[in-house]
C-alpha atoms as a PDB file:
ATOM      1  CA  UNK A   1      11.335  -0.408  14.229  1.00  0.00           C
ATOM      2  CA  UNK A   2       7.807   0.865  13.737  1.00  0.00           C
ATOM      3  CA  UNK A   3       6.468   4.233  13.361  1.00  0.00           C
ATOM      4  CA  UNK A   4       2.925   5.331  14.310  1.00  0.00           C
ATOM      5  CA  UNK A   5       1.411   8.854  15.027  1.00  0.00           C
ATOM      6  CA  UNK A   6      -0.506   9.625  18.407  1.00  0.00           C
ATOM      7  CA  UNK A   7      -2.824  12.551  19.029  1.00  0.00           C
ATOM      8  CA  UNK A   8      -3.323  14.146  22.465  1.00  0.00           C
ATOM      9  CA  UNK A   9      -6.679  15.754  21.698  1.00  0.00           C
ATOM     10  CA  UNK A  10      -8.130  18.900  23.335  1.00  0.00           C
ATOM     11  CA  UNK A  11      -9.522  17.367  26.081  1.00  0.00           C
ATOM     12  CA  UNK A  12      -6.450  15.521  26.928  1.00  0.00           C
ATOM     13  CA  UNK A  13      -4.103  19.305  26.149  1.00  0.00           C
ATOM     14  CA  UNK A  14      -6.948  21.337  28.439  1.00  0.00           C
ATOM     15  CA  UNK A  15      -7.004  18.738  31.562  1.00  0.00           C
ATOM     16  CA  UNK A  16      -2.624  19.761  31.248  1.00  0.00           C
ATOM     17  CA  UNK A  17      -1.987  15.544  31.015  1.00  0.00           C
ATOM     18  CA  UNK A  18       0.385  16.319  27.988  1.00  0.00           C
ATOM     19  CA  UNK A  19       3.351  15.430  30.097  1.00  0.00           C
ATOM     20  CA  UNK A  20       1.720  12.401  32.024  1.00  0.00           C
ATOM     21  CA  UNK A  21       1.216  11.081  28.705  1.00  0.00           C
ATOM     22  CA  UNK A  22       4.450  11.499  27.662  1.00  0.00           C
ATOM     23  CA  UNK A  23       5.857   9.696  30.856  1.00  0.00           C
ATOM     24  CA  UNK A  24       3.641   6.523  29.564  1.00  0.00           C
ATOM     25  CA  UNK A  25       5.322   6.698  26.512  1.00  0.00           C
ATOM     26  CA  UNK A  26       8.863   6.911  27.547  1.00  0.00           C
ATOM     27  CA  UNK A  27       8.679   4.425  30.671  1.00  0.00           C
ATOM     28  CA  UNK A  28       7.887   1.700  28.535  1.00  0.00           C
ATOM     29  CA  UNK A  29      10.370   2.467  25.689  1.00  0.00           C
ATOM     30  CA  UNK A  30       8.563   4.490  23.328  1.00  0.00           C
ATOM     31  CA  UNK A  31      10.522   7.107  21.223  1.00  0.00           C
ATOM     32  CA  UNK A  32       8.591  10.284  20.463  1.00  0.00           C
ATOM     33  CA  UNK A  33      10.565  11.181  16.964  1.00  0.00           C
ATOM     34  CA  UNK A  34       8.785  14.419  16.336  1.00  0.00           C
ATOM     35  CA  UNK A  35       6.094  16.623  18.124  1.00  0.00           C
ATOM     36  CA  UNK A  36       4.261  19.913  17.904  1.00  0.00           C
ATOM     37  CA  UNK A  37       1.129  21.861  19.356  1.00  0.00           C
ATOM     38  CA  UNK A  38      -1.250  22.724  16.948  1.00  0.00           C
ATOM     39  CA  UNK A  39      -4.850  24.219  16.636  1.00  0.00           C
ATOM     40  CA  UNK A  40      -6.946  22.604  13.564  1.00  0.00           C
ATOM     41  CA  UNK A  41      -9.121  23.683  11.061  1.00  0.00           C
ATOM     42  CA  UNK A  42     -12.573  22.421  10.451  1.00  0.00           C
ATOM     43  CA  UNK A  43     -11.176  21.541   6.485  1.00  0.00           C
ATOM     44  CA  UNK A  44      -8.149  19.991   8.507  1.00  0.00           C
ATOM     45  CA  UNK A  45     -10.126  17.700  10.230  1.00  0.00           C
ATOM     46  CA  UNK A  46     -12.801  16.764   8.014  1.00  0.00           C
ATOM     47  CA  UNK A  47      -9.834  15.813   6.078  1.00  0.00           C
ATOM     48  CA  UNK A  48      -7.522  13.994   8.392  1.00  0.00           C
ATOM     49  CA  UNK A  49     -10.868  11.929   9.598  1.00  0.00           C
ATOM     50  CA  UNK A  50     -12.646  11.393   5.967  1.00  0.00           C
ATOM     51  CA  UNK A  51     -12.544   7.836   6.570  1.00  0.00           C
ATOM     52  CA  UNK A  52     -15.347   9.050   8.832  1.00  0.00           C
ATOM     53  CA  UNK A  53     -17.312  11.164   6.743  1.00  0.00           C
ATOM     54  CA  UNK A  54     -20.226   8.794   6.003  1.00  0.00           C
ATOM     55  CA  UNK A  55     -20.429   8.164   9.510  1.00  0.00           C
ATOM     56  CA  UNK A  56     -23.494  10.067  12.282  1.00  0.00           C
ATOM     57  CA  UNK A  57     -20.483  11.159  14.344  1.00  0.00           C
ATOM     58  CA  UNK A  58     -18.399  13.058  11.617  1.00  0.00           C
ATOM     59  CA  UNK A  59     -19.520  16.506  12.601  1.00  0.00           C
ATOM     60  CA  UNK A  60     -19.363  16.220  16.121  1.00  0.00           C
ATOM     61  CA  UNK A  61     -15.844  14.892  15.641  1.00  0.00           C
ATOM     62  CA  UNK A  62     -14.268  16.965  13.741  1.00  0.00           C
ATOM     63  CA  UNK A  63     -16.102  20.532  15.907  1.00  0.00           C
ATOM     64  CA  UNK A  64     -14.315  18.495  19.074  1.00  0.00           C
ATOM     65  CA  UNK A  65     -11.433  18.393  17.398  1.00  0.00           C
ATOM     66  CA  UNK A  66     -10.842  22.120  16.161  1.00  0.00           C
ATOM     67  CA  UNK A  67     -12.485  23.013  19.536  1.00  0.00           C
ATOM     68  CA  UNK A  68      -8.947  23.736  20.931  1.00  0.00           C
ATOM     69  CA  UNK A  69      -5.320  22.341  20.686  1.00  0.00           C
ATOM     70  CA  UNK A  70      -4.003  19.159  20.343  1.00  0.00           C
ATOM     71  CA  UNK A  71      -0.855  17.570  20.117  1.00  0.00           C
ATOM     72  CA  UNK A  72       0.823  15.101  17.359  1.00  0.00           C
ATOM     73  CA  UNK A  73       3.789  13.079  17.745  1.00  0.00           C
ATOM     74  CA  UNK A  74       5.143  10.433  15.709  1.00  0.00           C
ATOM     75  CA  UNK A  75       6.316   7.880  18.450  1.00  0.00           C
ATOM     76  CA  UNK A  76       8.660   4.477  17.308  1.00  0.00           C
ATOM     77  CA  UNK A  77       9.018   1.682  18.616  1.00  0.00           C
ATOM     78  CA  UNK A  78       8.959  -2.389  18.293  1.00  0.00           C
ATOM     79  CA  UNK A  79       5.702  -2.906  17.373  1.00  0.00           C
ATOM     80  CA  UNK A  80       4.887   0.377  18.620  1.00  0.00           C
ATOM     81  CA  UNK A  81       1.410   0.556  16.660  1.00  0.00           C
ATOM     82  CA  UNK A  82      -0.080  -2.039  19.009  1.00  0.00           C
ATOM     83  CA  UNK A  83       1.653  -1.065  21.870  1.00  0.00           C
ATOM     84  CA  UNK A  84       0.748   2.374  21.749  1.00  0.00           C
ATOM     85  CA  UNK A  85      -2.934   1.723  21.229  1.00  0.00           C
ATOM     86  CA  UNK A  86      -2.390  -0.806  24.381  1.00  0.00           C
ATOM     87  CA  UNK A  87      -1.313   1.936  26.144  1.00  0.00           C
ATOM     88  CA  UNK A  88      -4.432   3.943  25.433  1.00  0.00           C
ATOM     89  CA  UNK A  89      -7.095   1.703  26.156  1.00  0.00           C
ATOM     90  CA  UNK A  90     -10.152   0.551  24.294  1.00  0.00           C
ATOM     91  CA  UNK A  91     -12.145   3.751  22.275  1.00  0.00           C
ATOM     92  CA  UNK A  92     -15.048   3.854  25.160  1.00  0.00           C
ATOM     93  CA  UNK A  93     -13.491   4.794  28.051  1.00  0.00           C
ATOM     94  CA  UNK A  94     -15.633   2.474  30.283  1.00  0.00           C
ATOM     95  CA  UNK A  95     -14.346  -0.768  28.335  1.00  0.00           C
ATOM     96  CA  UNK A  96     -10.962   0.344  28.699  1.00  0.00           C
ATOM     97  CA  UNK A  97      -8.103  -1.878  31.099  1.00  0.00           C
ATOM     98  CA  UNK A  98      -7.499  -0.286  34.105  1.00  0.00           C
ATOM     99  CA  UNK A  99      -4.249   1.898  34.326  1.00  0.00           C
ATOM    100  CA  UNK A 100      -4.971   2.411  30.560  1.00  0.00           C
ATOM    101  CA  UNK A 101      -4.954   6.447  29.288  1.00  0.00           C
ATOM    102  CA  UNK A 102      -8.232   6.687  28.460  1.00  0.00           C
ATOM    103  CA  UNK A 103      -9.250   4.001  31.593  1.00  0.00           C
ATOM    104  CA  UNK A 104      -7.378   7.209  33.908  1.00  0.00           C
ATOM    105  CA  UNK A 105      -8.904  10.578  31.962  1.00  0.00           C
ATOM    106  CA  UNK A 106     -11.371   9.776  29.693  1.00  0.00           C
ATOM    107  CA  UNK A 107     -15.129  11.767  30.129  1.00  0.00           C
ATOM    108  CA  UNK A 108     -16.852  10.022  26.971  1.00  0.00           C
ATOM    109  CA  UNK A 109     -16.559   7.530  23.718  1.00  0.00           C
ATOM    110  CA  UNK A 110     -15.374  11.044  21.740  1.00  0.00           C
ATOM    111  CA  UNK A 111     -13.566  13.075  24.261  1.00  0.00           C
ATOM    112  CA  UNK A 112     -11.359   9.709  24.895  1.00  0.00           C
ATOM    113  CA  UNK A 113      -8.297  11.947  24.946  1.00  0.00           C
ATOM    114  CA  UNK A 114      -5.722  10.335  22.857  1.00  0.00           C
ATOM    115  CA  UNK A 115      -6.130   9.116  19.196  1.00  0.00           C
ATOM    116  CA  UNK A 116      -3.338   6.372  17.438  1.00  0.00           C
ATOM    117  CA  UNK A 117      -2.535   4.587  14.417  1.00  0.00           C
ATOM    118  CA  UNK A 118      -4.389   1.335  14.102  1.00  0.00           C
ATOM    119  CA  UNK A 119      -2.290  -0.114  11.159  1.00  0.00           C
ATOM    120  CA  UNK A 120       0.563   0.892   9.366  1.00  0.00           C
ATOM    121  CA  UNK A 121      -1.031   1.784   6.192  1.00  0.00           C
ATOM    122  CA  UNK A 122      -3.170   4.177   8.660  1.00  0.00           C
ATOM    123  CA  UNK A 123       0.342   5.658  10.335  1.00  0.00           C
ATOM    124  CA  UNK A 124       1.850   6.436   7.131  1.00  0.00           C
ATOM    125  CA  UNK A 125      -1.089   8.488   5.759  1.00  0.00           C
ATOM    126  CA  UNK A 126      -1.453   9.885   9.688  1.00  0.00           C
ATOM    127  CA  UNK A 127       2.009  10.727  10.050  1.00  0.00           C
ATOM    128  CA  UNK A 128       1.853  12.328   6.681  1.00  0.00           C
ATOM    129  CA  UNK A 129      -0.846  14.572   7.305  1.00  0.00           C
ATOM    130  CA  UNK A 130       0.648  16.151   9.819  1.00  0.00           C
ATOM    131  CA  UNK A 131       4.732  15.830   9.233  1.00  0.00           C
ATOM    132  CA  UNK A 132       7.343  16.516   6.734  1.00  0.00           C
ATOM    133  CA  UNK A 133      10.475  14.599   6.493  1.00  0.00           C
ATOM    134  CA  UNK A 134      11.895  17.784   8.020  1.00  0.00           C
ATOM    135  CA  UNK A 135      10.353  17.383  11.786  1.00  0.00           C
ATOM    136  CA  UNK A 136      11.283  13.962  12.509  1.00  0.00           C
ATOM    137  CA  UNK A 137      14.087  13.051  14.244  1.00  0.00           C
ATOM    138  CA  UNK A 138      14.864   9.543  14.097  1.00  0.00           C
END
């Protein structure tokens, strides 16, 4: 079983999709293991994305990200990393399968609602950031 962490950003907590989300995740077998609401720093997320720092869209990133809460699970699974990131589509919005997350609620490339693990190096240092052996549950 596989571990990866998924983000529902601000865009995805304001539009209230949190549980439709959710209800993606469970009807195709998808254990959420641990989950919380939080509200980010700017030092938070410059450091959870400073794989991005060198990168034009850095800034703008991490101000969407602190600009209100967001959501982190740690969701399990077989082979849930590329499931998961199935699930939410391609990055811009437009490219994205139909019936995909970010296909359904997406408004731009950055504000693409969800965020996921893309390896499992990535997950561990994701799930990390944001967990302690404490919160998960399973």
């Amino acid at each position: 079983m596989e571990r990866t962490l998924s983000i529902i950003k601000p865009d995805g907590v304001k539009k209230n999709i949190i549980g439709e989300i959710i209800k993606r995740f469970e009807d195709n077998n998808i254990k959420i293991i641990a989950m919380k609401k939080i509200q980010l720093t700017k030092t938070q997320a410059q450091g959870f994305y400073a794989v991005h720092k060198e990168r034009p869209f850095f800034d703008s990133l991490t101000s969407f990200m602190t600009s209100g809460p967001i959501v982190v699970m740690i969701l399990k699974g077989e082979n849930v990393i590329a499931e998961n990131r199935k699930l939410m589509g391609a990055t811009n919005f437009k490219e994205a399968e139909q019936g995909t997350i970010r296909r359904d609620f997406a408004t731009d490339i950055e504000k693409n609602v969800v965020h996921g693990s893309d390896a499992p190096e990535t997950a561990l240092f994701e799930i990390g950031y944001f967990f302690n052996a404490m919160e998960i549950v399973g």
